[in-house]
Protein backbone atom coordinates (compact mmCIF):
# COMPACT_ATOMS: atom_id res chain seq x y z
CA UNK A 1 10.18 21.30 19.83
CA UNK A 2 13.03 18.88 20.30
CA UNK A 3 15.79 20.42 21.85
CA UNK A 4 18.27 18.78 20.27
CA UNK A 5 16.70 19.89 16.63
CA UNK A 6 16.80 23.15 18.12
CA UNK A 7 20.41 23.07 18.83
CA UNK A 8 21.14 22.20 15.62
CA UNK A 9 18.96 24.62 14.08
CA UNK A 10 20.94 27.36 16.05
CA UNK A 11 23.92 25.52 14.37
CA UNK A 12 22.48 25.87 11.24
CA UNK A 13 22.20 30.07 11.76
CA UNK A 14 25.94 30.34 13.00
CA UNK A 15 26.93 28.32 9.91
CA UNK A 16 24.59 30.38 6.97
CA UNK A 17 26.23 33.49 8.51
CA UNK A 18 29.52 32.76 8.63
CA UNK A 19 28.46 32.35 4.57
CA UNK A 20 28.62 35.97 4.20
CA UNK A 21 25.74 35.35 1.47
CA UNK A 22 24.28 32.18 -0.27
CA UNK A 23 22.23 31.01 -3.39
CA UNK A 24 19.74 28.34 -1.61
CA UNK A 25 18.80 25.59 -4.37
CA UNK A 26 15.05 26.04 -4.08
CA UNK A 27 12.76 22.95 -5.17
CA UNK A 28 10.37 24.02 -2.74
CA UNK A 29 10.63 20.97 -1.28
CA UNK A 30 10.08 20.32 2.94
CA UNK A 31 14.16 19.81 3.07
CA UNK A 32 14.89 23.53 0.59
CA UNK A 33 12.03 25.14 2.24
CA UNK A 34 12.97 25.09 5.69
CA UNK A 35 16.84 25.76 4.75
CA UNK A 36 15.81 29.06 2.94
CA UNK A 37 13.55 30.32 5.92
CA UNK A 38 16.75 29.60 7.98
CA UNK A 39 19.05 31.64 5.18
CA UNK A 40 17.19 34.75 5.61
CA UNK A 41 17.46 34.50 9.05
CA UNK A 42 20.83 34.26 8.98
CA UNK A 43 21.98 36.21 5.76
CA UNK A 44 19.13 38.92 5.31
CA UNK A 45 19.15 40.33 1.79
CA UNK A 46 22.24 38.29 0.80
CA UNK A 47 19.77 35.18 0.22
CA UNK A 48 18.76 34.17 -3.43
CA UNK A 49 16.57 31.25 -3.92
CA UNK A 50 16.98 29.42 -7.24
CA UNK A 51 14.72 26.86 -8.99
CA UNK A 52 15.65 25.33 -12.31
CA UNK A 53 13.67 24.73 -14.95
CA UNK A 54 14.26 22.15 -16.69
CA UNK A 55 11.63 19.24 -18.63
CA UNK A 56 12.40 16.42 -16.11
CA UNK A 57 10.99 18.56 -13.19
CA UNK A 58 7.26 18.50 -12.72
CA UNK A 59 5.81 21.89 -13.69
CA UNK A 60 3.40 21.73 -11.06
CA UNK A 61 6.76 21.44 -8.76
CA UNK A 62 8.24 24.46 -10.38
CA UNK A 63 4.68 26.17 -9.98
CA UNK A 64 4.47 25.76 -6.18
CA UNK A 65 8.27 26.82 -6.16
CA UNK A 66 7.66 30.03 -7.14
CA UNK A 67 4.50 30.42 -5.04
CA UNK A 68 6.20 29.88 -1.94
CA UNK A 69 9.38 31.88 -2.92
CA UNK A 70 6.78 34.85 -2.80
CA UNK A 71 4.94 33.92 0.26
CA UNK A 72 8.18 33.87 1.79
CA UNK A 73 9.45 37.12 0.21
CA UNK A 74 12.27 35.78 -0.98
CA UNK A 75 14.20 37.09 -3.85
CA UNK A 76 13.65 33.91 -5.81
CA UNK A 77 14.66 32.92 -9.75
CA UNK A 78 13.89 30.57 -12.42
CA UNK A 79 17.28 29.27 -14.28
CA UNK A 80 15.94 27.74 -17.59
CA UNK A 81 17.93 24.51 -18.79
CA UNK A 82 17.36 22.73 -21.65
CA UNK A 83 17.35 18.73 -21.67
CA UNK A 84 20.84 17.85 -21.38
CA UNK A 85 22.15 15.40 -24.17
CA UNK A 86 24.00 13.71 -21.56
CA UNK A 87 20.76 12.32 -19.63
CA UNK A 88 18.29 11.91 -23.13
CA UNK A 89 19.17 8.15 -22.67
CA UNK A 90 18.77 8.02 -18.53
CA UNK A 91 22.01 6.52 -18.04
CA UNK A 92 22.43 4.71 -14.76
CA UNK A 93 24.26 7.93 -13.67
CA UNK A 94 22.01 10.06 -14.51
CA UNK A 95 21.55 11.47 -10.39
CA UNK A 96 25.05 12.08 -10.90
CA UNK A 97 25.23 13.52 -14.30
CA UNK A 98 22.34 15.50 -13.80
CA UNK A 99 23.62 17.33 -10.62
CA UNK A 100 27.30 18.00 -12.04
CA UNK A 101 25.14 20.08 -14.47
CA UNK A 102 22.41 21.44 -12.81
CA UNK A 103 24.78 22.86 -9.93
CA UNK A 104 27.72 24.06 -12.45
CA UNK A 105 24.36 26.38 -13.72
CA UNK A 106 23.84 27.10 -10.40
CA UNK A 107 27.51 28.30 -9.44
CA UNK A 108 27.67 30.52 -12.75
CA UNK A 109 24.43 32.23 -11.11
CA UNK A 110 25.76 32.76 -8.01
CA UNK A 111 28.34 34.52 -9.24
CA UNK A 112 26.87 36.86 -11.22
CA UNK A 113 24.49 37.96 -7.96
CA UNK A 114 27.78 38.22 -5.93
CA UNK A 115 27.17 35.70 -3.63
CA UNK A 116 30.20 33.55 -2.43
CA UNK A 117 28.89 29.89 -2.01
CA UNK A 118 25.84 27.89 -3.23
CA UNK A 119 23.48 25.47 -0.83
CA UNK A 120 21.71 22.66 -0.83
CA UNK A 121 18.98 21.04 1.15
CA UNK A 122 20.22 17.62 1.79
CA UNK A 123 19.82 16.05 5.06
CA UNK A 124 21.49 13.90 7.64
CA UNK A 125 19.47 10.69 6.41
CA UNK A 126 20.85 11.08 2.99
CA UNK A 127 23.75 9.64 4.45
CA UNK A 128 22.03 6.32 4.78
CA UNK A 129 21.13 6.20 1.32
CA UNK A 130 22.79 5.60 -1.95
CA UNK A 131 22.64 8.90 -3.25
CA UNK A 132 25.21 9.33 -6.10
CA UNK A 133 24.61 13.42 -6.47
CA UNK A 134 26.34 13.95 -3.62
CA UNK A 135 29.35 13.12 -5.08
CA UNK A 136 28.85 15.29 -7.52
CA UNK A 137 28.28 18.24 -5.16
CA UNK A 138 31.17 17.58 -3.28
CA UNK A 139 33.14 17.65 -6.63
CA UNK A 140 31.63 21.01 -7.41
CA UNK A 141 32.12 22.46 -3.47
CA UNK A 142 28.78 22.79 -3.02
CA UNK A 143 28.20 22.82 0.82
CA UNK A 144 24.51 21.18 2.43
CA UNK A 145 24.54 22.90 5.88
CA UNK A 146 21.28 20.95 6.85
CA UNK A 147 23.27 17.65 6.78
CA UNK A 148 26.41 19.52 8.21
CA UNK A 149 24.78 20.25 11.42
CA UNK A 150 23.15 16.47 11.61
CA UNK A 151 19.36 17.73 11.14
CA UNK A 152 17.20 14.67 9.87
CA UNK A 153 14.35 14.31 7.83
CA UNK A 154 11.96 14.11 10.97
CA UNK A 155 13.92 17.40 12.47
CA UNK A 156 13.58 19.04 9.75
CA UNK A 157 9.54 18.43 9.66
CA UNK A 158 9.26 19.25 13.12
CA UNK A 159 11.20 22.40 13.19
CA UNK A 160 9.16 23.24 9.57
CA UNK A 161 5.74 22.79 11.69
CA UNK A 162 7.29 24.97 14.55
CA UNK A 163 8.33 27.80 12.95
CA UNK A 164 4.66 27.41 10.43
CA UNK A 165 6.15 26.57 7.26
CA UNK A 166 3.64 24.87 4.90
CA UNK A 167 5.59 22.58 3.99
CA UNK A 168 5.77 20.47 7.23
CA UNK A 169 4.14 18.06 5.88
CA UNK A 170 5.10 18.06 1.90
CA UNK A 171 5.66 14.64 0.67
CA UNK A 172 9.21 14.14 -0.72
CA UNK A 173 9.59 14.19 -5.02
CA UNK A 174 11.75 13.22 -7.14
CA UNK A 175 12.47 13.98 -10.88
CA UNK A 176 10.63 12.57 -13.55
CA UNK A 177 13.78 10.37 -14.99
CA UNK A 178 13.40 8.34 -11.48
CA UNK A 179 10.65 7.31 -13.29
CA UNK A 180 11.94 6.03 -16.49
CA UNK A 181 13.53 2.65 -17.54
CA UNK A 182 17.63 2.95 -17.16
CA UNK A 183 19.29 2.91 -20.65
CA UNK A 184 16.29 4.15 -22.84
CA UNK A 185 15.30 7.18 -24.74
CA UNK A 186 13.14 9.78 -22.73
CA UNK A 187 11.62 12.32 -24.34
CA UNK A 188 9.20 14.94 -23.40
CA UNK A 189 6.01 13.31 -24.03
CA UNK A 190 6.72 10.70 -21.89
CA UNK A 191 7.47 12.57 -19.66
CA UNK A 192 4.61 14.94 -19.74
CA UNK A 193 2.28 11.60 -19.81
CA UNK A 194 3.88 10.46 -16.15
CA UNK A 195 3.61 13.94 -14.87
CA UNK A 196 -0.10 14.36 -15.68
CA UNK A 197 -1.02 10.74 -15.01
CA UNK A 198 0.69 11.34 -11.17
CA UNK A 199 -1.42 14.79 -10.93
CA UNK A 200 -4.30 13.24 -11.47
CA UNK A 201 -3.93 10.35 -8.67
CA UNK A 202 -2.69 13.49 -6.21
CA UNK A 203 -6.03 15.07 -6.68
CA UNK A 204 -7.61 11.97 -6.53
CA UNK A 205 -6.29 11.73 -2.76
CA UNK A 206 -3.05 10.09 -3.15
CA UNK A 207 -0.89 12.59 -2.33
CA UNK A 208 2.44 10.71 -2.39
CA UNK A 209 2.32 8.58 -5.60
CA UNK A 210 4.90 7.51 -7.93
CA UNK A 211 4.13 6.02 -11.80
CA UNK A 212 6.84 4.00 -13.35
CA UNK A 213 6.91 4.19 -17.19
CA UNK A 214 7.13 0.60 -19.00
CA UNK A 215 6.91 1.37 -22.38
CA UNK A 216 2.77 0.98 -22.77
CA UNK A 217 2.55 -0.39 -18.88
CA UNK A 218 2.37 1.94 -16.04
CA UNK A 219 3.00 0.79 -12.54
CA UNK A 220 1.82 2.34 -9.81
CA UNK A 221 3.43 2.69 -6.29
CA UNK A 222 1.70 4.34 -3.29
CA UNK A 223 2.96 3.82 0.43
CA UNK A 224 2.19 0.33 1.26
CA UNK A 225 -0.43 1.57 3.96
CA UNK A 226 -2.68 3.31 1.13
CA UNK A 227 -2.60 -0.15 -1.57
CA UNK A 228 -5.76 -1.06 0.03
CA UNK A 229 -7.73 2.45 -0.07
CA UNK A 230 -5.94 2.45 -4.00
CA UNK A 231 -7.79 -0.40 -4.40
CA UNK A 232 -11.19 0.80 -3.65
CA UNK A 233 -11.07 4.05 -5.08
CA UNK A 234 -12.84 4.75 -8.55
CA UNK A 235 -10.54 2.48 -10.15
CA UNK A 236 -12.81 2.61 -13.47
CA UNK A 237 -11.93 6.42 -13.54
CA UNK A 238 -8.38 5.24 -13.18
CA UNK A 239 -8.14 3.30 -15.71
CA UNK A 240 -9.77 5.08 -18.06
CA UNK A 241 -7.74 8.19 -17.36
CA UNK A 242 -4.26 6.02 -17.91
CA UNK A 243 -5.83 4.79 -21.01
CA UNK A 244 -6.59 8.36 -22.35
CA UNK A 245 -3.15 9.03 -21.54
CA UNK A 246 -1.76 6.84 -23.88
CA UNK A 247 -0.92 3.63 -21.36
CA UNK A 248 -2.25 0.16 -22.50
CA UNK A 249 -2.10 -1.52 -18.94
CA UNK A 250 -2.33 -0.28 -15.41
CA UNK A 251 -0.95 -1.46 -12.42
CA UNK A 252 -0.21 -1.55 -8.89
CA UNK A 253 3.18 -2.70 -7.16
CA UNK A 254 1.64 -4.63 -4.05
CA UNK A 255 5.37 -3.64 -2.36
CA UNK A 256 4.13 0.00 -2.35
CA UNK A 257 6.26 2.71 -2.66
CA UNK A 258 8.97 3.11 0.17
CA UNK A 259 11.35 6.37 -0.18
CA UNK A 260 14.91 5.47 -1.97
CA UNK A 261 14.14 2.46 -2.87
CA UNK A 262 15.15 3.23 -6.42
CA UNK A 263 18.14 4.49 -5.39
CA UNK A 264 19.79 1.32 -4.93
CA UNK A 265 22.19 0.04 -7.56
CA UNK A 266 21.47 -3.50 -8.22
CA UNK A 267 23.05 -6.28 -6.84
């Protein structure tokens, strides 16, 4: 292990303890994963991991959530939430929008479990990105003690494979509106057409896959290093699988799929 992600990992202790007790925001993600395993550490019994539920989130996501909450034994909840009115046109702020209410739900359930603060798994290299939630969690006082103590992505993976967390190696998601076209309508079909459409390309070997949603197009981005094995898998089966779902043409962005790229406002 890196000594200097071990440092910071020790960091990472001192700071969950001096907590007292946290709620852990739990997508079950490589970043939330490894900050829970480090909260019960810490905190003992006065760690609650929380997942919302909500139709913008993969269910699959929510699934494996759950799954690993109990592998973990972790005392783990679902918070059900609606769609939000506010986001049922994905407005450009809709990262922001999304995590002012997601995280006020979050605070309210704290609370009623008696535990003083509520965390969050982002990292040190959210920093570098454009990443308009965080504003939003510094609005609410929510604290991310992973990016407090300077731990990056690649720390964060390391120390996961260290300390045997199966998530080492997780691809990083998003929510299903990163998907959709800014400034129209979603509504749950849609959405449930993009989640099974990217389930069925993970099973068919791509595990880190994204589908954009253009109306009856849908474009496909993979990392730039898989466009060519993409391109000689059964794309027949592909096709036909798009079709069934409801898409009219498929295709694949030859700049591939690079993490935060749609994060960027536009110039």
């Amino acid at each position: 292990m890196i000594n200097g992600a071990k440092k910071r990992y020790d960091s990472l202790l001192n700071l969950l303890t001096d907590t007292g007790g946290a709620l852990v925001t739990f997508s079950g993600g490589v970043d939330s994963t490894l900050l829970l395993h480090a909260a019960k550490a810490a905190l003992g019994d006065m760690v609650l991991a929380a997942t919302i539920v909500t139709p913008y989130i993969p269910k699959w996501e929510i699934e494996e959530a759950r799954k690993l909450a109990t592998s973990m034994k972790a005392k783990h909840i679902l918070l059900d939430l609606p769609f939000p009115n506010a986001l049922r046109m994905n407005p450009p702020d809709h990262c922001y929008t999304c995590k002012k209410l997601l995280f006020g739900t979050l605070m309210e359930a704290a609370t009623d479990h008696g535990l003083p603060c509520v965390v969050d798994g982002s990292n040190a290299d959210d920093l570098d990105d454009y990443r308009p939630g965080l504003q939003a969690l510094r609005e609410l006082g929510i604290t991310s003690p992973l990016m407090e103590v300077g731990l990056s992505k690649q720390n964060i993976r390391d120390l996961s494979q260290h300390f045997g967390l199966p998530t080492w190696d997780k691809p990083s998601f998003a929510c299903l509106l990163s998907r959709m076209p800014i400034d129209e309508r979603v509504d749950d079909a849609t959405l449930d057409r993009v989640e099974q459409a990217e389930v069925f390309l993970m099973k068919s070997g791509f595990p880190a896959v994204r589908v954009r949603h253009h109306g009856d197009v849908a474009r496909i981005e993979v990392p730039h290093d898989r466009i060519a094995d993409l391109a000689t898998a059964d794309i027949q089966r592909i096709d036909a699988k798009f079709k069934e779902l409801g898409y009219r043409h498929v295709t694949v962005d030859l700049a591939g799929y690079t993490m935060g790229s749609q994060n960027r406002p536009a110039e």
